[in-house]
PDB file of N, CA and C in Angstrom:
ATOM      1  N   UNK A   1     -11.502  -2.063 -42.503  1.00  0.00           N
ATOM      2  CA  UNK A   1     -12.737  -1.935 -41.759  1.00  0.00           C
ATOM      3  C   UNK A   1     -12.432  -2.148 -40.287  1.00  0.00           C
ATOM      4  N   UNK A   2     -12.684  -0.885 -39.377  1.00  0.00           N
ATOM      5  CA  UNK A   2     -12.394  -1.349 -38.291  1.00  0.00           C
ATOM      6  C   UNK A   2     -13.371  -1.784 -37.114  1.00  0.00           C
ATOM      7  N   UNK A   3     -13.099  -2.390 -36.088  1.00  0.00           N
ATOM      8  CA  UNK A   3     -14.086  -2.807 -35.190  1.00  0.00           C
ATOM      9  C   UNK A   3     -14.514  -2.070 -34.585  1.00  0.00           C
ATOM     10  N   UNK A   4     -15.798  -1.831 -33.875  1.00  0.00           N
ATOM     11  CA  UNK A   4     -16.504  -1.662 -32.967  1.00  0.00           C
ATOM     12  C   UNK A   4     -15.932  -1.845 -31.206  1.00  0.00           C
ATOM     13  N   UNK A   5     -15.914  -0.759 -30.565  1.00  0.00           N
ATOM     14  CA  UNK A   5     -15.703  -0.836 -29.242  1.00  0.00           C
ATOM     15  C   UNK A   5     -16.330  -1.587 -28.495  1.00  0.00           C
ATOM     16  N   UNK A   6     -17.853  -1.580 -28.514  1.00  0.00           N
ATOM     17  CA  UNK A   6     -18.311  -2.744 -28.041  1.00  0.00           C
ATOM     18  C   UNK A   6     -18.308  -4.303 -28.128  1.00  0.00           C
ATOM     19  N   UNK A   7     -18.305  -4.333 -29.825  1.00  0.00           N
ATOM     20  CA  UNK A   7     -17.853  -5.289 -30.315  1.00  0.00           C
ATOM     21  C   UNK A   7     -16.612  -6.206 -29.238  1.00  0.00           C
ATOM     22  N   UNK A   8     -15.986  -5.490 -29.867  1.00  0.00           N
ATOM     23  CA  UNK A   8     -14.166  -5.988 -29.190  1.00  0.00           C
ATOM     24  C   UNK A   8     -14.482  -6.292 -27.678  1.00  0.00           C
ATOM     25  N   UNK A   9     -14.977  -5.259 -27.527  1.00  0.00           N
ATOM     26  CA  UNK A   9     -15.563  -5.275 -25.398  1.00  0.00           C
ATOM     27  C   UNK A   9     -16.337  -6.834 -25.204  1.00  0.00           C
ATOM     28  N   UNK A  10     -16.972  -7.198 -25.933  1.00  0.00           N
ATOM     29  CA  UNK A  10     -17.904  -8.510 -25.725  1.00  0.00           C
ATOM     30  C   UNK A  10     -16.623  -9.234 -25.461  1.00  0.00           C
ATOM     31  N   UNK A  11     -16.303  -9.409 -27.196  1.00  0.00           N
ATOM     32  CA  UNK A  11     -14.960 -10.682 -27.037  1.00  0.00           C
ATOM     33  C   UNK A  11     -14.208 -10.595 -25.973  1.00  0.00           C
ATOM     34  N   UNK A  12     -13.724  -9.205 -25.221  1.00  0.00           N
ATOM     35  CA  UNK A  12     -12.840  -9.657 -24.680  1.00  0.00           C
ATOM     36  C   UNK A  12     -13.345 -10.058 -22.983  1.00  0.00           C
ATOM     37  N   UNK A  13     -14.500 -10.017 -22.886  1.00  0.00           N
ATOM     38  CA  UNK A  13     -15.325 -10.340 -21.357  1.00  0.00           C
ATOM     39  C   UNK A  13     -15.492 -11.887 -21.753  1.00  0.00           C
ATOM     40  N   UNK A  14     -15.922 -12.224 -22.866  1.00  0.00           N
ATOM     41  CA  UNK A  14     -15.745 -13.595 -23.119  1.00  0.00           C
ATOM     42  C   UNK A  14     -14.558 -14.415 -23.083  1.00  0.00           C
ATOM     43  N   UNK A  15     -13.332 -13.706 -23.399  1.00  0.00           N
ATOM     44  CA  UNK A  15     -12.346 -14.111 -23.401  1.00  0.00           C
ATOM     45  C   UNK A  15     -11.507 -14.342 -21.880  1.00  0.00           C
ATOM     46  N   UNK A  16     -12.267 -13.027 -21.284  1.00  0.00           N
ATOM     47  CA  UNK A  16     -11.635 -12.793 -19.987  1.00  0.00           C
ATOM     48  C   UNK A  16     -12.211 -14.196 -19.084  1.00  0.00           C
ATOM     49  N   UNK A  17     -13.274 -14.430 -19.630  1.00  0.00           N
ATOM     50  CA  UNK A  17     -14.305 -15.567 -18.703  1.00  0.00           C
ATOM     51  C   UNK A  17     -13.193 -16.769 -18.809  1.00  0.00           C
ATOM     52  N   UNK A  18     -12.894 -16.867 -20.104  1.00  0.00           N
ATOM     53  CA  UNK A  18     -11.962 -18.685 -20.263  1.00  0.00           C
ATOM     54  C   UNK A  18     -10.685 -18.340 -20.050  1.00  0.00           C
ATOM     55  N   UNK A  19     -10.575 -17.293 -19.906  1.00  0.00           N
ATOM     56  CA  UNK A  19      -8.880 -17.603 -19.529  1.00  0.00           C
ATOM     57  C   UNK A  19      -8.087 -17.293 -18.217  1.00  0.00           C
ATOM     58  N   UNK A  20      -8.821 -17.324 -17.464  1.00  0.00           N
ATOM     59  CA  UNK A  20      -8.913 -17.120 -15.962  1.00  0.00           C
ATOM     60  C   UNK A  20      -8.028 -15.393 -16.066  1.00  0.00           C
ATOM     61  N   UNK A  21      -8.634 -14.124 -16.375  1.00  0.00           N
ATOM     62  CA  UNK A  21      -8.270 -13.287 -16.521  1.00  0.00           C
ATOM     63  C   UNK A  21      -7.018 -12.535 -16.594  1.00  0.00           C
ATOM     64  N   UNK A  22      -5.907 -13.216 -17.267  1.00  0.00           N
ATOM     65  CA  UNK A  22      -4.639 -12.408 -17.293  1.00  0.00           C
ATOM     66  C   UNK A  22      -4.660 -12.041 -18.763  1.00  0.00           C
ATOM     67  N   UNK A  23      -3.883 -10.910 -18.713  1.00  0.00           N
ATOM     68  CA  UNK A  23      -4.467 -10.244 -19.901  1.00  0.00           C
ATOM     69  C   UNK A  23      -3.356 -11.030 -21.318  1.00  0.00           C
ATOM     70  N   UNK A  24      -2.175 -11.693 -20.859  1.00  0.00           N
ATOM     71  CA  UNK A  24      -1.945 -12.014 -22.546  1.00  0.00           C
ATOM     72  C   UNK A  24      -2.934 -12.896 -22.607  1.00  0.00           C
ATOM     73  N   UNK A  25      -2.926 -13.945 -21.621  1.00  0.00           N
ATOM     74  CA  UNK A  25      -3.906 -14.680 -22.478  1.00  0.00           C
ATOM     75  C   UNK A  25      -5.035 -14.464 -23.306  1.00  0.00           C
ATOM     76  N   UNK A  26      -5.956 -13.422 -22.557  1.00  0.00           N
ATOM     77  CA  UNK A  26      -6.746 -12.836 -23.292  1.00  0.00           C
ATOM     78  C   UNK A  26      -6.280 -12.347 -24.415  1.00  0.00           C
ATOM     79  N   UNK A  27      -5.463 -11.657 -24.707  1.00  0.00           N
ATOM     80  CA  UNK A  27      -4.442 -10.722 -25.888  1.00  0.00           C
ATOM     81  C   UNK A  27      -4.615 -12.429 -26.868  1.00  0.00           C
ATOM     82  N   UNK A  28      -4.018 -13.758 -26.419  1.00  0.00           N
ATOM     83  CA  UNK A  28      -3.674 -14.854 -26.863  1.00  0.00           C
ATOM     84  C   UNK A  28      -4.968 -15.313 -27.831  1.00  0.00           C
ATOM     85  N   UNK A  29      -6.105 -15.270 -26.445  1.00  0.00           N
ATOM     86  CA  UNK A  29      -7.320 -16.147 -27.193  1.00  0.00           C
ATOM     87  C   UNK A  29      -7.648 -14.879 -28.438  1.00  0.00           C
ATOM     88  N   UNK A  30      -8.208 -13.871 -27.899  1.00  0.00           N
ATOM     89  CA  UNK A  30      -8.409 -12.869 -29.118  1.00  0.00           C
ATOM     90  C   UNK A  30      -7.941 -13.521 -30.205  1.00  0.00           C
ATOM     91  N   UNK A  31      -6.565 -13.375 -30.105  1.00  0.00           N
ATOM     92  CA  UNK A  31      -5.640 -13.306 -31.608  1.00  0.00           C
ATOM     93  C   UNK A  31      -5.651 -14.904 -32.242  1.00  0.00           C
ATOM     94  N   UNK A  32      -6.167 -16.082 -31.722  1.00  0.00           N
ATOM     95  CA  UNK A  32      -6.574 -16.607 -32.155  1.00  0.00           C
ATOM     96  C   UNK A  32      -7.687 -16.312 -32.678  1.00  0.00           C
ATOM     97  N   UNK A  33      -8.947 -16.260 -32.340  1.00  0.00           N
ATOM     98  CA  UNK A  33     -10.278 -15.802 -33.083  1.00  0.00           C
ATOM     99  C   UNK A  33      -9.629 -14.734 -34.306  1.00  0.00           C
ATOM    100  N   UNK A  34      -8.813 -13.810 -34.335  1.00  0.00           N
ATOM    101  CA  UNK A  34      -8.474 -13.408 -35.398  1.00  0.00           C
ATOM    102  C   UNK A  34      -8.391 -11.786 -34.671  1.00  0.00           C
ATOM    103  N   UNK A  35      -8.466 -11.370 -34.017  1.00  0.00           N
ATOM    104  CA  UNK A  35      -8.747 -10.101 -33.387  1.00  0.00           C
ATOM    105  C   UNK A  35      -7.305  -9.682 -32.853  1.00  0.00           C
ATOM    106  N   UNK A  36      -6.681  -9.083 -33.637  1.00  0.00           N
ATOM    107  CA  UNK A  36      -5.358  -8.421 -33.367  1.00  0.00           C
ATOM    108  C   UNK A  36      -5.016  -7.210 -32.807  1.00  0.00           C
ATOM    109  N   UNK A  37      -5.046  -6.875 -31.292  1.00  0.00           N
ATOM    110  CA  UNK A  37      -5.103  -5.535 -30.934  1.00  0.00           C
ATOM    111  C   UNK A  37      -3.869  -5.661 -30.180  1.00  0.00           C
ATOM    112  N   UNK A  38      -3.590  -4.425 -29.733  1.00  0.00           N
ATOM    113  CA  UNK A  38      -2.557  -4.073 -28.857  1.00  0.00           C
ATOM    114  C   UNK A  38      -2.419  -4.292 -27.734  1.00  0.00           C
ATOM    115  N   UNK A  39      -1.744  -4.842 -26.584  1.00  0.00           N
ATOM    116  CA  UNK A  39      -1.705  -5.073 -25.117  1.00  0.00           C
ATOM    117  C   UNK A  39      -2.769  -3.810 -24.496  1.00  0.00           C
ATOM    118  N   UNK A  40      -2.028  -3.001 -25.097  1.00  0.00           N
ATOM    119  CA  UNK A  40      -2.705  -1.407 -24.359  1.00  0.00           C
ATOM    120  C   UNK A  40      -3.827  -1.509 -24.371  1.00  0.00           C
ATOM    121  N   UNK A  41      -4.602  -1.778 -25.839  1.00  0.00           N
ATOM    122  CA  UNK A  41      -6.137  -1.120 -26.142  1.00  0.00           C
ATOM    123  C   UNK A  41      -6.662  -2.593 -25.035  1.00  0.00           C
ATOM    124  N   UNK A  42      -6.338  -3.754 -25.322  1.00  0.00           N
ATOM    125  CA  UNK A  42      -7.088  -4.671 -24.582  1.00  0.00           C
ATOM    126  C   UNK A  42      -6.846  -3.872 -23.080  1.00  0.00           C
ATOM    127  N   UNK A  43      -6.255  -3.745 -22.604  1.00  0.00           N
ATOM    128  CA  UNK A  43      -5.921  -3.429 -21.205  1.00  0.00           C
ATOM    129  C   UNK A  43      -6.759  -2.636 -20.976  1.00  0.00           C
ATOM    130  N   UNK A  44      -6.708  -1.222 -21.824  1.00  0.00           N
ATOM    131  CA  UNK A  44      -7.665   0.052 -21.295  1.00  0.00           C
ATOM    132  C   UNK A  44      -9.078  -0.605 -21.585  1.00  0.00           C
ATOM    133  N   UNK A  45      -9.652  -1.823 -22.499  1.00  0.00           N
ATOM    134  CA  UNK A  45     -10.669  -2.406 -22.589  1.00  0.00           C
ATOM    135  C   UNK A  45     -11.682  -3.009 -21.372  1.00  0.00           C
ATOM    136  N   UNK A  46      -9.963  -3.431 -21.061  1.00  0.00           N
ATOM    137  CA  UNK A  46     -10.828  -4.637 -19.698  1.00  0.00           C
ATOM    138  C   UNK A  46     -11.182  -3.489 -18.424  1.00  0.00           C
ATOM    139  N   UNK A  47     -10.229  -2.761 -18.216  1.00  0.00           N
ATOM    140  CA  UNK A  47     -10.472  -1.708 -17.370  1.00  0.00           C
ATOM    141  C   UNK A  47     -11.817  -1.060 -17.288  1.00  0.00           C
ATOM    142  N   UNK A  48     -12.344  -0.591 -18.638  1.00  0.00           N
ATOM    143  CA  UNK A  48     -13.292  -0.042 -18.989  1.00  0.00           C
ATOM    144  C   UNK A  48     -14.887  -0.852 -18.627  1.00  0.00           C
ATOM    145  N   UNK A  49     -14.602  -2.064 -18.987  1.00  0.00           N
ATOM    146  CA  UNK A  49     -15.647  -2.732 -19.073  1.00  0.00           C
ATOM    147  C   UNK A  49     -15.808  -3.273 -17.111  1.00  0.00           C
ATOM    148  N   UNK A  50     -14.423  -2.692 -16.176  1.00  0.00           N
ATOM    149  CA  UNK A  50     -14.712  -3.261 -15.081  1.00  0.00           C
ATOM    150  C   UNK A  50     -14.361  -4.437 -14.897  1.00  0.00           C
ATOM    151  N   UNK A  51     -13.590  -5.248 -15.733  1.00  0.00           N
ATOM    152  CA  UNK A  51     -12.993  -6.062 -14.821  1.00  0.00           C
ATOM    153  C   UNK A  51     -11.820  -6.397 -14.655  1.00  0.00           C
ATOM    154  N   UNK A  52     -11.241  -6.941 -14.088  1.00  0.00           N
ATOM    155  CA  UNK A  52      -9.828  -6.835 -13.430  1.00  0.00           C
ATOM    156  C   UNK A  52      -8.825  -8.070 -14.089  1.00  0.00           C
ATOM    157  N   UNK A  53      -7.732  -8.056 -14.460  1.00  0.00           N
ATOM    158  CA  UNK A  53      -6.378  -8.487 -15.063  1.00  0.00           C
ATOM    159  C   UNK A  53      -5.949  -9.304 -13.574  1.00  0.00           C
ATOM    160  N   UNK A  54      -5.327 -10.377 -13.742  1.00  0.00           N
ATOM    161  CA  UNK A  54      -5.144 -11.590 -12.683  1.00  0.00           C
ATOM    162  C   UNK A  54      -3.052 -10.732 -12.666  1.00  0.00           C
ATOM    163  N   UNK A  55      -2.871 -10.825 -11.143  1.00  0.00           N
ATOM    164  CA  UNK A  55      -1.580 -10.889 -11.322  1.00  0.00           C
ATOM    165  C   UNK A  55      -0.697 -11.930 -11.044  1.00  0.00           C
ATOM    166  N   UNK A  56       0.205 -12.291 -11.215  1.00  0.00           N
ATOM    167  CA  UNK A  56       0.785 -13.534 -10.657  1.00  0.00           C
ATOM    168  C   UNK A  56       1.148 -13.470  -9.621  1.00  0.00           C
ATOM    169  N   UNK A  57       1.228 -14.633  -8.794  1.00  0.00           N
ATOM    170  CA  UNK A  57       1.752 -14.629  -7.484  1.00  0.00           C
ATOM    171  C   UNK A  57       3.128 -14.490  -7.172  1.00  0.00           C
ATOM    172  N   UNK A  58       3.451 -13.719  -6.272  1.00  0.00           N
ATOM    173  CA  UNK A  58       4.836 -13.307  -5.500  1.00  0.00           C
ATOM    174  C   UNK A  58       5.412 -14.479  -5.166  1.00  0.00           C
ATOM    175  N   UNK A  59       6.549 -14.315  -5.015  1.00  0.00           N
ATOM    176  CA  UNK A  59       7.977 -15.519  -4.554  1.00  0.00           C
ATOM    177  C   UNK A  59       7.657 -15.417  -3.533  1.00  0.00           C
ATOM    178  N   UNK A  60       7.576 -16.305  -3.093  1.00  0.00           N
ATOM    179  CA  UNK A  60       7.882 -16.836  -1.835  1.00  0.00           C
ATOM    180  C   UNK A  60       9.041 -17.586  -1.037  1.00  0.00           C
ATOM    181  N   UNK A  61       9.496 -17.196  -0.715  1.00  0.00           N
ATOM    182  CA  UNK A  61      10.848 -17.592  -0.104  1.00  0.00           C
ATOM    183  C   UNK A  61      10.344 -19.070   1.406  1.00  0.00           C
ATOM    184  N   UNK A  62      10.635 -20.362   0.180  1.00  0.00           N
ATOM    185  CA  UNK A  62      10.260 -21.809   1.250  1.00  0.00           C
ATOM    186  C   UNK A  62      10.959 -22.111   2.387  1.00  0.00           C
ATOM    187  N   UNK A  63      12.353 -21.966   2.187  1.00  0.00           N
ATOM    188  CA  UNK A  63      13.835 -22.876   2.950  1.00  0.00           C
ATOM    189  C   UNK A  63      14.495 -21.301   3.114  1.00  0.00           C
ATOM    190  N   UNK A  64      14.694 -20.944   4.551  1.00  0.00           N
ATOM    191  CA  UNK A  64      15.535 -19.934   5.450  1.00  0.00           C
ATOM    192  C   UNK A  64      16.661 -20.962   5.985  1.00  0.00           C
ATOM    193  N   UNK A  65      18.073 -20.511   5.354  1.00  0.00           N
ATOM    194  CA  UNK A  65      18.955 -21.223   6.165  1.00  0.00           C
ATOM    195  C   UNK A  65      19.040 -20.572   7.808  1.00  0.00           C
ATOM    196  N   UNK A  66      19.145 -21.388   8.430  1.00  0.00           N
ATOM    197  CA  UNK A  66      20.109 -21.002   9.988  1.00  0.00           C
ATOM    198  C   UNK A  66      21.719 -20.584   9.937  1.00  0.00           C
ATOM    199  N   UNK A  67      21.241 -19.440  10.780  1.00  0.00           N
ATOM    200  CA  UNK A  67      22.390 -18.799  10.436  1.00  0.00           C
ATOM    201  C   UNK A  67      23.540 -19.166  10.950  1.00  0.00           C
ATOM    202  N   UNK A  68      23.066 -19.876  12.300  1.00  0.00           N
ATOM    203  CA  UNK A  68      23.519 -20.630  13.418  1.00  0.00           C
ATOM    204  C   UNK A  68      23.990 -21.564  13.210  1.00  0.00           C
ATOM    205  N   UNK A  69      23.274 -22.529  12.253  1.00  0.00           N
ATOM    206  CA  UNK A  69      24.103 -24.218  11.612  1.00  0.00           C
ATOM    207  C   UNK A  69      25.716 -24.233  11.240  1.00  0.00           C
ATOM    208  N   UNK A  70      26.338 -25.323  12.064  1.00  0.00           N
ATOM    209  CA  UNK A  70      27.640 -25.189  11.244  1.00  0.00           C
ATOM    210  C   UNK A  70      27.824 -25.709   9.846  1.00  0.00           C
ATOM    211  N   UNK A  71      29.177 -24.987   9.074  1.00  0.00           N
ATOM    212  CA  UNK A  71      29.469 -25.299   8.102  1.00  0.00           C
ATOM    213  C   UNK A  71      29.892 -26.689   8.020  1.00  0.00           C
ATOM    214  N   UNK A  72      28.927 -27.537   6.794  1.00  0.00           N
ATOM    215  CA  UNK A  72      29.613 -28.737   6.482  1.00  0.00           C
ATOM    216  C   UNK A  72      31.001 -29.346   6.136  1.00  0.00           C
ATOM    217  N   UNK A  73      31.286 -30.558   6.294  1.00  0.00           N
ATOM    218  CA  UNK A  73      32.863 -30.779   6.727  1.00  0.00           C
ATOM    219  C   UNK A  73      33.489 -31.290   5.333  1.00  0.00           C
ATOM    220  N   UNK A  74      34.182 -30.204   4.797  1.00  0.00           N
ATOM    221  CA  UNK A  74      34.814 -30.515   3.274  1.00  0.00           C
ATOM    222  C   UNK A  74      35.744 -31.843   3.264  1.00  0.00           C
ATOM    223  N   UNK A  75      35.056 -33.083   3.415  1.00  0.00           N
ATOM    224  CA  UNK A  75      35.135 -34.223   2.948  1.00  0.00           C
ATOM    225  C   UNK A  75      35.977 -34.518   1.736  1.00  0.00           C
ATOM    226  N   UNK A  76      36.117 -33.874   0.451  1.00  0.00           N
ATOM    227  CA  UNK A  76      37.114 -33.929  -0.280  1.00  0.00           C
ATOM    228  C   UNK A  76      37.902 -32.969  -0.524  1.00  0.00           C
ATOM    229  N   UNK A  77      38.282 -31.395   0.320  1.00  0.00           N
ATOM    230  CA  UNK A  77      39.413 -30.805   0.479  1.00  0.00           C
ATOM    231  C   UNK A  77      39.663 -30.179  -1.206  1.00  0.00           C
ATOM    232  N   UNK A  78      38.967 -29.829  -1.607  1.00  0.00           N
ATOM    233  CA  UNK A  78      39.177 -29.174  -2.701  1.00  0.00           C
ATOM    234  C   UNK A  78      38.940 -27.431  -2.161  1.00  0.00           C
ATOM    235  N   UNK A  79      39.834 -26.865  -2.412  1.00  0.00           N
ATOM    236  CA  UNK A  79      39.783 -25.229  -2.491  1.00  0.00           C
ATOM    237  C   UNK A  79      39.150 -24.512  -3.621  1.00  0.00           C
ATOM    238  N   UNK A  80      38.365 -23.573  -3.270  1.00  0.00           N
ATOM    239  CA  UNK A  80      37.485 -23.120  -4.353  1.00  0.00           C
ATOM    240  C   UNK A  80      38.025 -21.231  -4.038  1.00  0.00           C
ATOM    241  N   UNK A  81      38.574 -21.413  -3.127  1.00  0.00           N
ATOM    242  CA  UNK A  81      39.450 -19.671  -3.485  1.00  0.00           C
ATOM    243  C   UNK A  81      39.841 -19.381  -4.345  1.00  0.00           C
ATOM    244  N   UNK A  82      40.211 -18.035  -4.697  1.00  0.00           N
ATOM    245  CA  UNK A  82      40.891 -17.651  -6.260  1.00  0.00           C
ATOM    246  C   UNK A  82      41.857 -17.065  -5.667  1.00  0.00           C
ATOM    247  N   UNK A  83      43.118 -17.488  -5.849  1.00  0.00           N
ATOM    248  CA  UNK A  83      44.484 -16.262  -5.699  1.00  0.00           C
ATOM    249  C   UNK A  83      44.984 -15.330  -6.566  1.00  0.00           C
ATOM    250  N   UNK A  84      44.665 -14.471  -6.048  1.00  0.00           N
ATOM    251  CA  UNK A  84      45.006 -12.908  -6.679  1.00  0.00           C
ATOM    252  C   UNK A  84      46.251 -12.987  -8.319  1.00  0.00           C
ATOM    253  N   UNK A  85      47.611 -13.880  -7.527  1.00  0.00           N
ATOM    254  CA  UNK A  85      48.842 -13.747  -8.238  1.00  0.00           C
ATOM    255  C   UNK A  85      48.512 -14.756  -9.821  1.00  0.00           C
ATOM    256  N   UNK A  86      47.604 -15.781  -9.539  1.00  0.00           N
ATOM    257  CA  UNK A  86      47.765 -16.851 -10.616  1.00  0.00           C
ATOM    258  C   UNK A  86      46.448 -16.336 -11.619  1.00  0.00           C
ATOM    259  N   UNK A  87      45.503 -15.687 -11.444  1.00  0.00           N
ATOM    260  CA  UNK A  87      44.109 -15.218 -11.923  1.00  0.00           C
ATOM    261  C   UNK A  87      43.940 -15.274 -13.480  1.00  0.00           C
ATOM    262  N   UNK A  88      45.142 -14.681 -13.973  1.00  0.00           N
ATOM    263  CA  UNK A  88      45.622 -13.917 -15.271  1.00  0.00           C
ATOM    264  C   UNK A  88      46.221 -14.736 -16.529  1.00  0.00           C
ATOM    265  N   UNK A  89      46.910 -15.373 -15.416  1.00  0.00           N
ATOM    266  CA  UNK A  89      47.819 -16.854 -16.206  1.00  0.00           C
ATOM    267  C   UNK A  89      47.319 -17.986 -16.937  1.00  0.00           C
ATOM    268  N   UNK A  90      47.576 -18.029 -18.284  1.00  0.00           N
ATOM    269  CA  UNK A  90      47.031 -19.304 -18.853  1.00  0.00           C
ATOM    270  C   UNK A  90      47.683 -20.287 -18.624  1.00  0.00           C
ATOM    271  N   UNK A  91      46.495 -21.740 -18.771  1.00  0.00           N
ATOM    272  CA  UNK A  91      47.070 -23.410 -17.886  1.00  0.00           C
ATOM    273  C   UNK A  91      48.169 -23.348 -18.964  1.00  0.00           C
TER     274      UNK A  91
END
């Protein structure tokens, strides 16, 4: 027996209301209540009904090194180069 378009359309404006509108969640709460649909159909749902899917926020880049700062003073002298000749060789 399958559902009703409107049907499904209610739940998912209700759903859209509590879950601060991103769509798995919505996809989430649905499928708790028992309502198992596809990313897609919810998607073309919410679309339909007009309202809008939350996106997440962009990276933001906090800490810009200076390009200008000098390099810190290797205090314990360990080399972290790789030489070409030894690469291959087991210890």
């Amino acid at each position: 027996m399958g559902v009703t378009t409107p049907d499904l359309t209610a739940r998912i404006a209700d759903a859209h209301a509590v879950s601060a509108g991103t769509y798995a969640r919505v996809r989430a709460e649905l499928a708790v209540q028992g309502w198992r649909h596809s990313r897609k159909r919810i998607a073309r749902l919410i679309r339909t009904a007009g309202l809008c899917g939350r996106a997440s926020k962009r990276w933001r880049t906090t800490t810009v090194p200076d390009p200008l700062a000098a390099l810190p003073v290797n205090l314990i002298r360990r080399d972290f180069d790789l030489a070409a000749t030894g690469s291959n060789e087991w210890l």
